[in-house]
C-alpha atoms as a PDB file:
ATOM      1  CA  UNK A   1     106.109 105.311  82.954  1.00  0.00           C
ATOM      2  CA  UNK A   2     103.984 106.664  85.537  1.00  0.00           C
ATOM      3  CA  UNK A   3     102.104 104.380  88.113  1.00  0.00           C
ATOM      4  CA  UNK A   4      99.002 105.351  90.518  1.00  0.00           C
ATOM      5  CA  UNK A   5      98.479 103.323  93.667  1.00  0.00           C
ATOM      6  CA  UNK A   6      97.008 103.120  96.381  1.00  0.00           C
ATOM      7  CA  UNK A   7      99.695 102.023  98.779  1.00  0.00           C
ATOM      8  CA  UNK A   8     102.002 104.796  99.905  1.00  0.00           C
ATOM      9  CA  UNK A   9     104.582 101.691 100.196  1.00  0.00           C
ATOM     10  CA  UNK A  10     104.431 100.362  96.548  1.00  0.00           C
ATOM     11  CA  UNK A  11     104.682 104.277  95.295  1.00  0.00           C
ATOM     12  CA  UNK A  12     108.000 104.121  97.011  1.00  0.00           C
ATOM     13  CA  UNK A  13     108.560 100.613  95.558  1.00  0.00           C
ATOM     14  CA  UNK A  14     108.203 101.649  91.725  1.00  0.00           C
ATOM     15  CA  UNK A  15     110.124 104.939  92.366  1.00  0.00           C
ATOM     16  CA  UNK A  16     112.777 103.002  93.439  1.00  0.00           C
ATOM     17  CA  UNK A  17     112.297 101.196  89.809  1.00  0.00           C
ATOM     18  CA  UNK A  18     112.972 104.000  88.636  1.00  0.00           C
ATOM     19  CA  UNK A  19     109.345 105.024  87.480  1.00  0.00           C
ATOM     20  CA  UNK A  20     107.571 108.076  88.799  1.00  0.00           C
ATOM     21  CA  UNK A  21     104.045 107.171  90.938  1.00  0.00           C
ATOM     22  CA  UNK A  22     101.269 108.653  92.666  1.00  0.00           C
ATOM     23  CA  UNK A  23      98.962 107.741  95.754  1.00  0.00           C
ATOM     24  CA  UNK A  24      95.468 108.028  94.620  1.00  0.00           C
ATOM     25  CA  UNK A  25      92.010 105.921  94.009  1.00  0.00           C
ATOM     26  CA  UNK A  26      90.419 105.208  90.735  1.00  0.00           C
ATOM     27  CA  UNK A  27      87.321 105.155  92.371  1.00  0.00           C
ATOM     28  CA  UNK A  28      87.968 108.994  94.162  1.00  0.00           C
ATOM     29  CA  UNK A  29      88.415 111.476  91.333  1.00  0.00           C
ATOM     30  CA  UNK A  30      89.907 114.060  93.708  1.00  0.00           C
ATOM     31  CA  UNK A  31      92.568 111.863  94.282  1.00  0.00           C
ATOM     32  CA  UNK A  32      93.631 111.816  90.297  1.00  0.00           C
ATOM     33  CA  UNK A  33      94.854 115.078  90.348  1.00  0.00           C
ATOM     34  CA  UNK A  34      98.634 114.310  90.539  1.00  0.00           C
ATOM     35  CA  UNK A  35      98.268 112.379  87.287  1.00  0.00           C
ATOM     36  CA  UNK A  36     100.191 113.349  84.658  1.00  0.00           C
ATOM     37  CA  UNK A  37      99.380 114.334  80.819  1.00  0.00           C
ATOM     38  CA  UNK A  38      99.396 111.319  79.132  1.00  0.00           C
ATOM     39  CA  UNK A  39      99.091 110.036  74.845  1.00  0.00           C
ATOM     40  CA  UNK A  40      98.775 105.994  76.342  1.00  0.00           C
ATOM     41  CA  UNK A  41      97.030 104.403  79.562  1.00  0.00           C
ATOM     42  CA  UNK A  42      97.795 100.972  80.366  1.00  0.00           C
ATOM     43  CA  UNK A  43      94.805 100.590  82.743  1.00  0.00           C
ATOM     44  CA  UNK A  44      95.169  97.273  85.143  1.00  0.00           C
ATOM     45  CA  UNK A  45      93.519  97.941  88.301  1.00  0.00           C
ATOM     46  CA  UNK A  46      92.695  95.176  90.937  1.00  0.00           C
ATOM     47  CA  UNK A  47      89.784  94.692  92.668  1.00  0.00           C
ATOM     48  CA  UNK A  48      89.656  94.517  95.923  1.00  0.00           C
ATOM     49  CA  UNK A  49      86.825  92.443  97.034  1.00  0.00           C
ATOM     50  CA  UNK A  50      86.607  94.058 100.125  1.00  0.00           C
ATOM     51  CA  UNK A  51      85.675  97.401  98.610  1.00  0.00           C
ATOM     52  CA  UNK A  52      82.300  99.241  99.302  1.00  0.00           C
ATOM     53  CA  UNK A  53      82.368  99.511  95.266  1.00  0.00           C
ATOM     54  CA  UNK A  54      81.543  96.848  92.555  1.00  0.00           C
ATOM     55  CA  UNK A  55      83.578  95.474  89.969  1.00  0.00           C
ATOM     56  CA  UNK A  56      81.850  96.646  87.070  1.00  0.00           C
ATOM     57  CA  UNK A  57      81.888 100.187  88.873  1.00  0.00           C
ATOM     58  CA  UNK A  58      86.141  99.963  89.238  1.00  0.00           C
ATOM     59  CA  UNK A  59      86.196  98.174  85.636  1.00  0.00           C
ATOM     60  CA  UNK A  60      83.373 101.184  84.374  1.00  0.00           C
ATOM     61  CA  UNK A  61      83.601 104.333  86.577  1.00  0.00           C
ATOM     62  CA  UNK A  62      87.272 103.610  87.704  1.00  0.00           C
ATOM     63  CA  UNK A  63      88.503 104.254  84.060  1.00  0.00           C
ATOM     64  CA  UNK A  64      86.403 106.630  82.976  1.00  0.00           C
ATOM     65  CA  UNK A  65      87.473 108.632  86.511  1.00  0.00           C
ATOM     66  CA  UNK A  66      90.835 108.102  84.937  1.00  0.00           C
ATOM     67  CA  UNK A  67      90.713 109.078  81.768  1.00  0.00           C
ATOM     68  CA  UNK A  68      88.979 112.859  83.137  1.00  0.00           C
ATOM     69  CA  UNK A  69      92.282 113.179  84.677  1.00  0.00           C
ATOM     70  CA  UNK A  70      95.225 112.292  82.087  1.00  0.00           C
END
């Protein structure tokens, strides 16, 4: 299981789960890079309401941003 975050903290959190993680942004593809190969997403981001973005863009754009980078 990997897990992509945004919180430096909760990266540290799921590591010490046991599960690798990265720091990035759905919604910054530059940020994706650390992803690793994958055959399965589970995608379950959040939305932050307080965001510059809109839901349908993190729900939309978010995933497909993803999905270029696993």
């Amino acid at each position: 299981v990997h897990v992509l975050t945004r919180s430096p903290v909760r990266a540290d959190e799921w590591r010490s789960c046991g599960w690798s993680s990265s720091v990035g942004d759905v919604m910054v593809p530059s940020s994706l890079r650390a992803l690793p190969e994958s055959d399965v997403m589970f995608y379950a981001v959040g939305y932050d309401p307080a965001a510059p973005v809109s839901r349908r863009d993190v729900a939309v754009q978010g995933l497909r941003n993803a999905l270029d980078h696993v």
